[in-house]
N, C-alpha and C. Protein backbone atom coordinates (compact mmCIF):
# COMPACT_ATOMS: atom_id res chain seq x y z
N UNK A 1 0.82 -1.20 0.00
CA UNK A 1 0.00 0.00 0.00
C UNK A 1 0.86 1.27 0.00
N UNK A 2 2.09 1.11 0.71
CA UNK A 2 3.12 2.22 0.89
C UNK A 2 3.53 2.53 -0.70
N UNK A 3 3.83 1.65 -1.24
CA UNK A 3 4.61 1.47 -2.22
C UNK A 3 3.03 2.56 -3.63
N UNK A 4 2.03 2.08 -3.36
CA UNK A 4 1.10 2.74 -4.35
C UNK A 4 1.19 4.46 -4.36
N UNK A 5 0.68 4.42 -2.36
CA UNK A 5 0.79 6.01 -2.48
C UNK A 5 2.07 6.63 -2.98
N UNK A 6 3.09 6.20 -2.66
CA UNK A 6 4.31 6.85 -3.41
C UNK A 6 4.32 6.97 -4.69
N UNK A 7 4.07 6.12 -5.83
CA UNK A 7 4.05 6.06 -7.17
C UNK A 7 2.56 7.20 -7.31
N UNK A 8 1.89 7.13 -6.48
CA UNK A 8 0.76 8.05 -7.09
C UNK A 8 0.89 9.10 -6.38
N UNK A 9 2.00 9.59 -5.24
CA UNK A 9 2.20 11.07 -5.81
C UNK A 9 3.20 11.56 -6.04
N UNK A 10 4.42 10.56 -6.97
CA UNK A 10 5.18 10.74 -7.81
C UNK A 10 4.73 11.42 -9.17
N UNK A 11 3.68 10.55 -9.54
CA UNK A 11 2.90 10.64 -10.36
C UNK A 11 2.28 12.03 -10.64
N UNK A 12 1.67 12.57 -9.60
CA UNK A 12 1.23 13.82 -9.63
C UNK A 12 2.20 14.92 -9.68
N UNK A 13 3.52 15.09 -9.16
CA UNK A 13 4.31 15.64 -8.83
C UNK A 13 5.48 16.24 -10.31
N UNK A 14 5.07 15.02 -11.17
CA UNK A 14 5.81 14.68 -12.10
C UNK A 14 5.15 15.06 -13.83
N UNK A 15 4.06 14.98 -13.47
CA UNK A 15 3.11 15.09 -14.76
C UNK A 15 2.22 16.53 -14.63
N UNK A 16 3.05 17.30 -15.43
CA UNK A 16 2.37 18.67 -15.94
C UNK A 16 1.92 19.17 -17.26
N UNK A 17 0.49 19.23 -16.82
CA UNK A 17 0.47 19.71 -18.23
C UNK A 17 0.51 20.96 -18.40
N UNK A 18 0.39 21.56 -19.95
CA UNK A 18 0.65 22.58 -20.33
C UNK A 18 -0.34 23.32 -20.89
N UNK A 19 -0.93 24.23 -19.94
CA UNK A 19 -1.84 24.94 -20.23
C UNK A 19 -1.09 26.03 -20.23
N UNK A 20 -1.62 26.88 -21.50
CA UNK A 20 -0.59 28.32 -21.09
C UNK A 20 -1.49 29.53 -20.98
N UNK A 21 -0.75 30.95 -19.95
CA UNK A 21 -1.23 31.89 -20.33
C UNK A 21 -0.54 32.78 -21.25
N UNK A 22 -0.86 33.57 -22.23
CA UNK A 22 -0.36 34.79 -22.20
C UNK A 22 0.00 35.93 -21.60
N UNK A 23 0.50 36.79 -20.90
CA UNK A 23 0.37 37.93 -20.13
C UNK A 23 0.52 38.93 -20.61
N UNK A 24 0.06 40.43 -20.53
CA UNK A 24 0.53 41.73 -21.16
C UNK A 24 1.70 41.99 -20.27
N UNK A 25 2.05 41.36 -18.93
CA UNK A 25 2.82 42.36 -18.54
C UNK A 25 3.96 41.47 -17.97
N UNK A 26 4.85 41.28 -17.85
CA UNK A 26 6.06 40.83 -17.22
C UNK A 26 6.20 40.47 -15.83
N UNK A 27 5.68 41.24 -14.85
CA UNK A 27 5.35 40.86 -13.69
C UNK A 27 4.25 40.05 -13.06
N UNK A 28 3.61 39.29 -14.45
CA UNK A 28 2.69 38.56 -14.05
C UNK A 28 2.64 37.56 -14.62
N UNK A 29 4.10 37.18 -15.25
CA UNK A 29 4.51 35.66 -15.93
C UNK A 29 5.20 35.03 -14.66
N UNK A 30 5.30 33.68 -14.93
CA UNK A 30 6.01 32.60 -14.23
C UNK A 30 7.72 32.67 -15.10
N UNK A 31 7.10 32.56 -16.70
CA UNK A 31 8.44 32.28 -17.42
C UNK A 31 8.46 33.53 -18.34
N UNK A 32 9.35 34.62 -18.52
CA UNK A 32 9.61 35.09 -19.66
C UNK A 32 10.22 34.34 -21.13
N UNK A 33 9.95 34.45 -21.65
CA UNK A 33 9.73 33.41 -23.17
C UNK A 33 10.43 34.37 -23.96
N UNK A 34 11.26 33.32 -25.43
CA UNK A 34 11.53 34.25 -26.20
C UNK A 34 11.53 33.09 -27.76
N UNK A 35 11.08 33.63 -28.62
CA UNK A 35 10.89 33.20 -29.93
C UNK A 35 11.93 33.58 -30.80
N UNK A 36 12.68 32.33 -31.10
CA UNK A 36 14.14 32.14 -32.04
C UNK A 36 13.74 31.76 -33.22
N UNK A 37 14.29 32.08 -34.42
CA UNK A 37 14.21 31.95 -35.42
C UNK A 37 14.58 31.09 -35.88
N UNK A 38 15.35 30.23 -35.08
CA UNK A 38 15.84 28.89 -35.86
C UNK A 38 15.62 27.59 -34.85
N UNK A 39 15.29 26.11 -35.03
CA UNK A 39 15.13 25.09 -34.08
C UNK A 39 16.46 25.70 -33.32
N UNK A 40 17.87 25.06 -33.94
CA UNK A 40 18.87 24.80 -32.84
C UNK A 40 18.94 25.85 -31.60
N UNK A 41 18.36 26.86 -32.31
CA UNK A 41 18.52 27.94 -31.01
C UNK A 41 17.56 27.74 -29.97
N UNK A 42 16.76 27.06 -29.82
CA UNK A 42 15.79 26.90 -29.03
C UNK A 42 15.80 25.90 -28.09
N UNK A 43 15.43 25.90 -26.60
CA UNK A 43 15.36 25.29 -25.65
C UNK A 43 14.56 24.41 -25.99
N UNK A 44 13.02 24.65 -26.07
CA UNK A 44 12.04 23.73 -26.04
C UNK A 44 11.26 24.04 -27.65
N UNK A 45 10.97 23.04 -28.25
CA UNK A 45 10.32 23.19 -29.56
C UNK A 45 8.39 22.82 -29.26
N UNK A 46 7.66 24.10 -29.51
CA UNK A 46 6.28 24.17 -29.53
C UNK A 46 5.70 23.88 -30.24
N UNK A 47 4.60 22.89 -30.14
CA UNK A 47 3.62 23.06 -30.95
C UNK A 47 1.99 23.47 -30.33
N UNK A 48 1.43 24.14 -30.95
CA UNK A 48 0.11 24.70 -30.50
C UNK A 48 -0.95 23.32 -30.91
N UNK A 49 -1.60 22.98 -29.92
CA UNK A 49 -2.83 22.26 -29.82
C UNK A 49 -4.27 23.00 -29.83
N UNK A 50 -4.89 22.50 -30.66
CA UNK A 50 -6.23 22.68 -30.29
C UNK A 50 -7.27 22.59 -28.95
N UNK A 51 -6.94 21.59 -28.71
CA UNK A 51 -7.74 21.78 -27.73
C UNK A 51 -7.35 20.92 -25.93
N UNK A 52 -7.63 21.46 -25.28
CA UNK A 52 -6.08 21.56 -23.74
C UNK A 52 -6.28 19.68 -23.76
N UNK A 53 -6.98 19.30 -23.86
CA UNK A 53 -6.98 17.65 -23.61
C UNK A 53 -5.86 17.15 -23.98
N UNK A 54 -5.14 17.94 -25.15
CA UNK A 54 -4.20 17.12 -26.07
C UNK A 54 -3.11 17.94 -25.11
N UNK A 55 -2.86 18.77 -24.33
CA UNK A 55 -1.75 19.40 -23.81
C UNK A 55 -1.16 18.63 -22.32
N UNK A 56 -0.75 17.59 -22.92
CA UNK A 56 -0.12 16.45 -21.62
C UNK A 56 1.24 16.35 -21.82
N UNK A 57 1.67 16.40 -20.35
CA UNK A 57 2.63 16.20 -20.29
C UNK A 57 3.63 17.70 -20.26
N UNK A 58 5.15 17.47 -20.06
CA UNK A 58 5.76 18.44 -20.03
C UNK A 58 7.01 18.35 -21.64
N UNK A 59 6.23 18.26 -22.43
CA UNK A 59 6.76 17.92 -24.00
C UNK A 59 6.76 18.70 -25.16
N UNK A 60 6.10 20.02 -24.98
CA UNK A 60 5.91 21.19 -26.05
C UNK A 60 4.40 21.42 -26.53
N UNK A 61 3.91 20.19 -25.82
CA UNK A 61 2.31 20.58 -26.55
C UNK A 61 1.35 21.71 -25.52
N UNK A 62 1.50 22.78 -25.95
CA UNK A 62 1.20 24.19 -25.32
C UNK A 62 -0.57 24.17 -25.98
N UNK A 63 -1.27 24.15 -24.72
CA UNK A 63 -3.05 25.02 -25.24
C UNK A 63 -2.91 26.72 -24.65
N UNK A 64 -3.40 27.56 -25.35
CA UNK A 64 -3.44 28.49 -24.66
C UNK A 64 -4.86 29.24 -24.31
N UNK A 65 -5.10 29.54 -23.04
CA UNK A 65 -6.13 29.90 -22.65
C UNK A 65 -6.05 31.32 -22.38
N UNK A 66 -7.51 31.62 -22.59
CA UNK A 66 -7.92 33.03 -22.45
C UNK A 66 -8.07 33.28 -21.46
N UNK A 67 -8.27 32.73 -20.24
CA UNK A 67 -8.21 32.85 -18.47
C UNK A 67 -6.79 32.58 -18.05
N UNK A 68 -6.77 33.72 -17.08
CA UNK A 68 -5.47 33.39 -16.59
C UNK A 68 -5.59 32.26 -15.58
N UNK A 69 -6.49 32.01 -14.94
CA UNK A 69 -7.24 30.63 -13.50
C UNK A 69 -7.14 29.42 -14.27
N UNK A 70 -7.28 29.46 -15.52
CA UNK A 70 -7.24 28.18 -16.67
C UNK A 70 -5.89 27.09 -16.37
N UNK A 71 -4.66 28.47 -16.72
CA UNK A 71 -3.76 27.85 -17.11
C UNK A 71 -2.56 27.77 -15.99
N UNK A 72 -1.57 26.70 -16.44
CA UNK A 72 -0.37 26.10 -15.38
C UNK A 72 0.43 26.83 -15.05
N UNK A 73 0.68 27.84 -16.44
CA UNK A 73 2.06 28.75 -16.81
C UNK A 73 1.65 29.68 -17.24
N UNK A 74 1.80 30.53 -16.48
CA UNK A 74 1.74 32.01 -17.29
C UNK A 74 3.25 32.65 -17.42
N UNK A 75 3.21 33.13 -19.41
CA UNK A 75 4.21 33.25 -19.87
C UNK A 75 4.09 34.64 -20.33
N UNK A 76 4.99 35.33 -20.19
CA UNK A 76 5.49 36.69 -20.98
C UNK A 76 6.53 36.80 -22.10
N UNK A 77 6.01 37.65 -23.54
CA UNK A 77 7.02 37.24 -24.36
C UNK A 77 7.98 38.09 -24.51
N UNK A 78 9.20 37.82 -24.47
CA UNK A 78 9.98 39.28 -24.35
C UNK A 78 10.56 39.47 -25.73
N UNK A 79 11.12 40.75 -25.80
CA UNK A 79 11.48 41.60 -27.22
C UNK A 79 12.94 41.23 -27.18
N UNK A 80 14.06 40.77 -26.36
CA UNK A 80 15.32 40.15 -26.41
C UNK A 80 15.73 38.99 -25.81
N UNK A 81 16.68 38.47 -26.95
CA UNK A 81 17.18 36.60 -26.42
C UNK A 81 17.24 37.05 -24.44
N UNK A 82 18.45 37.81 -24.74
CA UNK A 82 18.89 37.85 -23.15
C UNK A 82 17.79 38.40 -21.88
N UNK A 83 16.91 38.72 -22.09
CA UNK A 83 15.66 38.98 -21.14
C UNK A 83 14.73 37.42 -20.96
N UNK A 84 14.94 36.21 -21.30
CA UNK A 84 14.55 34.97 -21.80
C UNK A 84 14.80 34.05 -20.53
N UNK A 85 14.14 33.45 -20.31
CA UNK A 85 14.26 32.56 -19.21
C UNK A 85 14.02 31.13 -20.17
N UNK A 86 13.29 30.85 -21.33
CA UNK A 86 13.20 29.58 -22.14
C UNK A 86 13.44 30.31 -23.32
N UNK A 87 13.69 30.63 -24.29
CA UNK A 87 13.85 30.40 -25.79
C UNK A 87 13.15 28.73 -26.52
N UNK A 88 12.40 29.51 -27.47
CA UNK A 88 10.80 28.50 -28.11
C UNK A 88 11.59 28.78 -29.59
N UNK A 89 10.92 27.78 -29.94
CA UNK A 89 10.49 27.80 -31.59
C UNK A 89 8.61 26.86 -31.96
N UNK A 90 8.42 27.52 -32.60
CA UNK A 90 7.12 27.31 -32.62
C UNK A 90 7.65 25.92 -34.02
N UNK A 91 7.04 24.51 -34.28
CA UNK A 91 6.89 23.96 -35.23
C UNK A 91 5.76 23.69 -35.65
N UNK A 92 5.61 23.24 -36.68
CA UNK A 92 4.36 22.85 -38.14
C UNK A 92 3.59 21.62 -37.61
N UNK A 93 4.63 20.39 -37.09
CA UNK A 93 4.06 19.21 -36.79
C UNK A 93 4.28 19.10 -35.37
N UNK A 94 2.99 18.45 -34.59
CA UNK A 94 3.11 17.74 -33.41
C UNK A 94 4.51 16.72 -32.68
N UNK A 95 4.89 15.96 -34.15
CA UNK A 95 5.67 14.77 -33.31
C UNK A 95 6.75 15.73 -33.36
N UNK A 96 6.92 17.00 -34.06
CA UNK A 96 8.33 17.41 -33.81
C UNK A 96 8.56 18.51 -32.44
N UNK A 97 7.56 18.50 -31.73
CA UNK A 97 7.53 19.13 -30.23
C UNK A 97 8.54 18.34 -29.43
N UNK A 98 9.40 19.30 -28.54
CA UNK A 98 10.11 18.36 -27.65
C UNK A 98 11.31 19.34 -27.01
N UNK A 99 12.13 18.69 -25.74
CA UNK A 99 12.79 19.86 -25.49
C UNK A 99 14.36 19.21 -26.32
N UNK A 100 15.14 20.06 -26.75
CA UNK A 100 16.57 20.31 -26.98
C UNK A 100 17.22 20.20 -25.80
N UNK A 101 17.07 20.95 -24.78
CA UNK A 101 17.65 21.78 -24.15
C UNK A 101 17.00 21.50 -22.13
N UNK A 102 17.63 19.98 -22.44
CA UNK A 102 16.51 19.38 -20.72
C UNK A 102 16.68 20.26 -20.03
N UNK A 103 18.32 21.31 -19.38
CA UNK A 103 17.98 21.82 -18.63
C UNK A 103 16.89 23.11 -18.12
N UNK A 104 16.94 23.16 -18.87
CA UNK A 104 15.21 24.65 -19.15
C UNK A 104 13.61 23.68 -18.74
N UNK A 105 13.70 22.14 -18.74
CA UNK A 105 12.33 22.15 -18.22
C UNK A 105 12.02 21.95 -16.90
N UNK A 106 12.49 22.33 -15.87
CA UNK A 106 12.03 22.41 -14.39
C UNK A 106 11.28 23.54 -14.60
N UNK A 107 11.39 24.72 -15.31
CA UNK A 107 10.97 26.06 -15.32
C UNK A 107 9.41 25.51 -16.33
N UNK A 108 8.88 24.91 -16.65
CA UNK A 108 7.28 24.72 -16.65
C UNK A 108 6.85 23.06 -15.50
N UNK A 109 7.02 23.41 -14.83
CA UNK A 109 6.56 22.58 -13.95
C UNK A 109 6.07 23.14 -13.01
């Protein structure tokens, strides 16, 4: 029985999903974000989901919600690399979401 509760709140502890906010303002993100122009430059590679069901896990699949109470992470996007706490690249396909760059994902959890 010891052995369950541990795995189930490993479990919880471990599995985030990714609901995102947007923010207007900087002081009301978790992560300042920054959008690179190229994969290699990028920490974590995004892809936008339709709809939050599909946003499991801590793997790039980002929903973004219009409530800030919605979502896990609220993110601010900044205007320079060096103001950046993750550097993103947004991709085309799902399976190509993922991080580059492991050490940057404690910061959406």
């Amino acid at each position: 029985m010891r052995m369950f509760i541990l795995f189930f709140l490993l479990g919880i502890f471990t599995v985030s999903s990714q609901k995102i906010y947007s923010s207007d303002y900087k002081s009301q993100s978790d992560v300042n974000i920054f959008v690179v122009d190229y994969k290699s430059q990028a920490d974590l590679l995004v892809y936008k989901v339709d709809y939050k069901s599909q946003a499991k896990g801590n793997s790039g699949l980002w929903f973004f919600t219009n409530n800030k109470s919605e979502a896990d992470v609220k993110v601010f996007f900044v205007d320079y690399k060096s103001q950046a706490d993750l550097k993103i690249f947004f991709v085309d396909y799902k399976s190509q979401a993922g991080w580059n760059k492991k050490g940057q994902k404690h910061l959406l959890y």
